[in-house]
N, C-alpha and C. Protein backbone atom coordinates (compact mmCIF):
# COMPACT_ATOMS: atom_id res chain seq x y z
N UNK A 1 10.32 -4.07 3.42
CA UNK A 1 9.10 -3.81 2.69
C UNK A 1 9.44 -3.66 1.21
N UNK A 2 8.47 -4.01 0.29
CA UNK A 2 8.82 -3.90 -0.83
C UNK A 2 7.09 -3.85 -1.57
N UNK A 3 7.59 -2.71 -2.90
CA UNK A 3 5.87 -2.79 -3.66
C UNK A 3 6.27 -3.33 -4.71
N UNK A 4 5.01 -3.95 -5.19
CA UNK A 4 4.97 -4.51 -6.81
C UNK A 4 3.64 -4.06 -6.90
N UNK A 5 3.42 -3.63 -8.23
CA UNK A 5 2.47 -2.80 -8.76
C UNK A 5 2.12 -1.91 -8.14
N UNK A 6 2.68 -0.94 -6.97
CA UNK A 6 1.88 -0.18 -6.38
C UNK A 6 1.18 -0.58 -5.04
N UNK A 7 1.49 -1.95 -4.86
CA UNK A 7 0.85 -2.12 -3.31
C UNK A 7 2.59 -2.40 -2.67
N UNK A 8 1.91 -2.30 -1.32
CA UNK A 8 3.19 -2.16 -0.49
C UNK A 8 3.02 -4.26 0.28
N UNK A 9 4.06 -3.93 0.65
CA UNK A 9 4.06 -6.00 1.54
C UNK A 9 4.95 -5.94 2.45
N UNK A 10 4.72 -5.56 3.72
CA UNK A 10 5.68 -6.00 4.44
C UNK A 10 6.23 -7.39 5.02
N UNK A 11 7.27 -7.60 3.41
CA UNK A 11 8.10 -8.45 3.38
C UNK A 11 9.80 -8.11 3.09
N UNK A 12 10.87 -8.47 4.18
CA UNK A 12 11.87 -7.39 3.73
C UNK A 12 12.77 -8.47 2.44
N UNK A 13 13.60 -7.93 1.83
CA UNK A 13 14.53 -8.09 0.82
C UNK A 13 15.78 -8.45 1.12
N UNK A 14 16.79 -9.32 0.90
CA UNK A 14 18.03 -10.20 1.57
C UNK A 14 18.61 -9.34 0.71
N UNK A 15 18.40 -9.96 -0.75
CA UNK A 15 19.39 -9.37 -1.59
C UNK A 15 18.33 -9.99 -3.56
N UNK A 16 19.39 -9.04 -4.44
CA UNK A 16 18.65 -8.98 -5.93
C UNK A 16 19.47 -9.19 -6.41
N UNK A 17 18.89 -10.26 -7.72
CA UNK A 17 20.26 -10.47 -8.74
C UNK A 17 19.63 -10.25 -10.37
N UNK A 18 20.16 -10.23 -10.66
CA UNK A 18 19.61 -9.69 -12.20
C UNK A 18 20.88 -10.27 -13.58
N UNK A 19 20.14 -10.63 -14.14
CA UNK A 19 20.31 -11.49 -15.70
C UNK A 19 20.22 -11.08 -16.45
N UNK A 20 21.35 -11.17 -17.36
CA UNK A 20 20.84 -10.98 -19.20
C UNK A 20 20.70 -12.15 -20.18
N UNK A 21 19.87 -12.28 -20.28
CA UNK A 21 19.61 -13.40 -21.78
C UNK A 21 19.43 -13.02 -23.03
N UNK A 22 20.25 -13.46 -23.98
CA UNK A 22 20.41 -13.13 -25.31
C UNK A 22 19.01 -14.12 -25.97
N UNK A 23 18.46 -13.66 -26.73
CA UNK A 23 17.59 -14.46 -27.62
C UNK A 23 18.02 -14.37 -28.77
N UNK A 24 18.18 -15.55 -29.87
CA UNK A 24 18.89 -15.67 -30.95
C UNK A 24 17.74 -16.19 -32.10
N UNK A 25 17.59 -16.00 -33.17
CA UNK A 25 16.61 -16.54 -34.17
C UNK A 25 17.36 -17.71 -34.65
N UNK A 26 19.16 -17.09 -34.65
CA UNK A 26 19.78 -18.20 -35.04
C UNK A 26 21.07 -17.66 -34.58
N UNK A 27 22.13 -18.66 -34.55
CA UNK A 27 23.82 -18.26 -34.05
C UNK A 27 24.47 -19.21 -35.05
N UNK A 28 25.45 -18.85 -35.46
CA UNK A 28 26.40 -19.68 -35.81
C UNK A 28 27.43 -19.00 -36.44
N UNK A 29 28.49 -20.24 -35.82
CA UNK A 29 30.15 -19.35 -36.30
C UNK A 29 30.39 -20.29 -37.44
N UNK A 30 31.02 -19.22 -38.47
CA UNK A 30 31.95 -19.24 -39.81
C UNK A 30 32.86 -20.38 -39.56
N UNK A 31 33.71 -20.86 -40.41
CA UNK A 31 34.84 -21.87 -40.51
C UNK A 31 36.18 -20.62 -40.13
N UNK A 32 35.86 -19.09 -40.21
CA UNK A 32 36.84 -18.61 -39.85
C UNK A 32 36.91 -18.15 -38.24
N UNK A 33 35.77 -18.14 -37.84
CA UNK A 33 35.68 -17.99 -35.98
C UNK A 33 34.87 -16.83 -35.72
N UNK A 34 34.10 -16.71 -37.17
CA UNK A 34 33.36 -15.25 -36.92
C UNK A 34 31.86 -15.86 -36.52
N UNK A 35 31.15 -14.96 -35.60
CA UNK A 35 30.12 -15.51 -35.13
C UNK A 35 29.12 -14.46 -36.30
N UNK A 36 28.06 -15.45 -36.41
CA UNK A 36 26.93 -14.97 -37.17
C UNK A 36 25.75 -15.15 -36.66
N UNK A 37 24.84 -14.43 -36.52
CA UNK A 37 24.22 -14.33 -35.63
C UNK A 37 22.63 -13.03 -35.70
N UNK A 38 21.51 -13.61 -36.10
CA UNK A 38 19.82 -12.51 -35.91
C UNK A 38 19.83 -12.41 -34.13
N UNK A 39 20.22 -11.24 -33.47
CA UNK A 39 19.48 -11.36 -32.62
C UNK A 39 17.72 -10.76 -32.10
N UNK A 40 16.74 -11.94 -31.44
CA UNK A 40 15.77 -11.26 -31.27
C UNK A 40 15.41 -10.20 -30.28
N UNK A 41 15.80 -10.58 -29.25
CA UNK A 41 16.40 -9.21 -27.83
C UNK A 41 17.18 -9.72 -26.79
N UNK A 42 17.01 -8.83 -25.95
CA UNK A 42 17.91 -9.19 -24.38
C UNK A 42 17.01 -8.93 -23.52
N UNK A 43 16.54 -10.11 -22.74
CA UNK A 43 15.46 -10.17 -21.52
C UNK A 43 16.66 -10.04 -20.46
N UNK A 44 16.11 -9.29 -19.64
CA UNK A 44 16.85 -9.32 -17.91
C UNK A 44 15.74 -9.77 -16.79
N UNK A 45 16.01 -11.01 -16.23
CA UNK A 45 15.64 -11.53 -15.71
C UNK A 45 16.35 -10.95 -14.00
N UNK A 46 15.13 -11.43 -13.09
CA UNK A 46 15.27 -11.17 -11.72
C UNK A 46 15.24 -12.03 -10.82
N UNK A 47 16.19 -11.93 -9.84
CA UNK A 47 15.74 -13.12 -8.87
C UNK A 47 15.78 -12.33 -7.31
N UNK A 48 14.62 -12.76 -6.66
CA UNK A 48 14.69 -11.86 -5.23
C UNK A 48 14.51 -13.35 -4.36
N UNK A 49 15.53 -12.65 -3.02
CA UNK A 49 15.85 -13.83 -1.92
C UNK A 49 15.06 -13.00 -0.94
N UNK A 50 13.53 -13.69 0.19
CA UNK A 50 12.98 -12.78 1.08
C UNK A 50 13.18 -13.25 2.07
N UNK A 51 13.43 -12.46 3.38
CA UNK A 51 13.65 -12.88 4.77
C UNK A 51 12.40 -13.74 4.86
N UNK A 52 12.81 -14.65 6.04
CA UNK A 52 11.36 -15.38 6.31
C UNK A 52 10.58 -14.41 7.53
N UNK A 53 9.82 -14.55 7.04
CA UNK A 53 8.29 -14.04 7.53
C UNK A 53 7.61 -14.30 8.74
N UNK A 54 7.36 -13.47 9.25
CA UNK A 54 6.87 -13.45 10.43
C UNK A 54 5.26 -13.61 10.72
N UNK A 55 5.01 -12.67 9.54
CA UNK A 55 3.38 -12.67 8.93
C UNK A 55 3.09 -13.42 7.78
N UNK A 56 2.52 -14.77 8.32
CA UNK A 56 2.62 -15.71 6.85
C UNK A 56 1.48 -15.51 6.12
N UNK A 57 0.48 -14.62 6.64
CA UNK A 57 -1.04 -13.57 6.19
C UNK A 57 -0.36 -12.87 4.65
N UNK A 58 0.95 -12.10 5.45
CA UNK A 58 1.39 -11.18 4.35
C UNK A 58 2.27 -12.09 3.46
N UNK A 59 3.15 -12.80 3.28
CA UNK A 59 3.79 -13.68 2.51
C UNK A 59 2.82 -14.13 2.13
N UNK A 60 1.74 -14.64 1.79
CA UNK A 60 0.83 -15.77 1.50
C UNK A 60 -0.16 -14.44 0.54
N UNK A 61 -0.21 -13.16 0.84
CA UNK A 61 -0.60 -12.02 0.03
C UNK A 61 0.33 -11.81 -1.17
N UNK A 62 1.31 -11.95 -0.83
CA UNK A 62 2.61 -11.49 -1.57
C UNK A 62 2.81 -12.73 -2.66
N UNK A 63 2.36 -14.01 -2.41
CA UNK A 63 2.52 -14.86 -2.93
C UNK A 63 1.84 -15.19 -4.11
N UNK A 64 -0.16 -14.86 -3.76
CA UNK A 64 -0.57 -14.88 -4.86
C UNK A 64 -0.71 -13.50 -5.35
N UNK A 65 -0.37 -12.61 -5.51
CA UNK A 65 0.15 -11.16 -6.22
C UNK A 65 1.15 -12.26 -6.94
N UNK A 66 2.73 -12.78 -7.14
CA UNK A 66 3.58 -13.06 -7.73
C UNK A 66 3.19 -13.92 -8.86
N UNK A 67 2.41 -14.67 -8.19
CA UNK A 67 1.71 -15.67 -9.10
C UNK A 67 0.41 -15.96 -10.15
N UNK A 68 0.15 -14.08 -9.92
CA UNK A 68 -1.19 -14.15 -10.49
C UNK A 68 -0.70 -14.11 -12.23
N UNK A 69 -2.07 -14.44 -13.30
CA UNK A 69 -1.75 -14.57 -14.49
C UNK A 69 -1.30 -13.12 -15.18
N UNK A 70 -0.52 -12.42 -14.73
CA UNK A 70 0.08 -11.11 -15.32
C UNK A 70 0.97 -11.49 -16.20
N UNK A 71 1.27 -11.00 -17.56
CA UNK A 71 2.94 -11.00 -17.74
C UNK A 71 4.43 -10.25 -16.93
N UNK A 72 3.86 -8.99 -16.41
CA UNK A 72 4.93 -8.42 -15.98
C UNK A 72 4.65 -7.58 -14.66
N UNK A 73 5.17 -7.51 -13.51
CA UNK A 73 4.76 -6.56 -12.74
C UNK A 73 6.00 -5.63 -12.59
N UNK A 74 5.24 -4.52 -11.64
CA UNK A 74 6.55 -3.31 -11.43
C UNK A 74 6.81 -3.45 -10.40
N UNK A 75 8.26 -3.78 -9.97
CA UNK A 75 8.99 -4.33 -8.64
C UNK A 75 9.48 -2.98 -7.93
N UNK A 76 9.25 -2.40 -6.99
CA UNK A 76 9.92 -1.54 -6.29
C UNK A 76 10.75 -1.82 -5.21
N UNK A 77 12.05 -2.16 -4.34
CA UNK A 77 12.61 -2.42 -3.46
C UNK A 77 13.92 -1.18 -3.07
N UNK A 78 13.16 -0.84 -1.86
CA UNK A 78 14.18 -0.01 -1.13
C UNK A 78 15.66 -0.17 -1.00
């Protein structure tokens, strides 16, 4: 089971991986090997692997929740 935003889905969780991405305005190294470099932030990105489903009612709930036009939801996993 796992919630995003506050609702619950019984859908279970394999496993989570998580990312860092640098955002740069600009990068570049010197003629001496020094890096130069504005950074704009560090996004951490997520990736979730879900058992397959037994209830394709609830996956198919879970699905458009993921996909709706939000920017961000709140992931909870046990």
């Amino acid at each position: 089971m796992l919630l995003l935003d506050g609702q619950s889905y019984d859908v279970d969780v394999l496993s989570i991986k998580r990312k860092a991405e640098f955002l740069d305005k600009y990068a570049e190294r010197t003629e001496s090997g020094d890096l130069e470099r504005e950074l704009i932030g560090v996004y951490f990105n997520y990736q979730l692997k879900l058992a397959p489903s037994t209830n394709p009612t609830e996956y198919d709930r879970l699905w458009e929740k993921l996909t709706e036009a939000e920017e961000f939801h709140t992931v909870t996993v046990p």
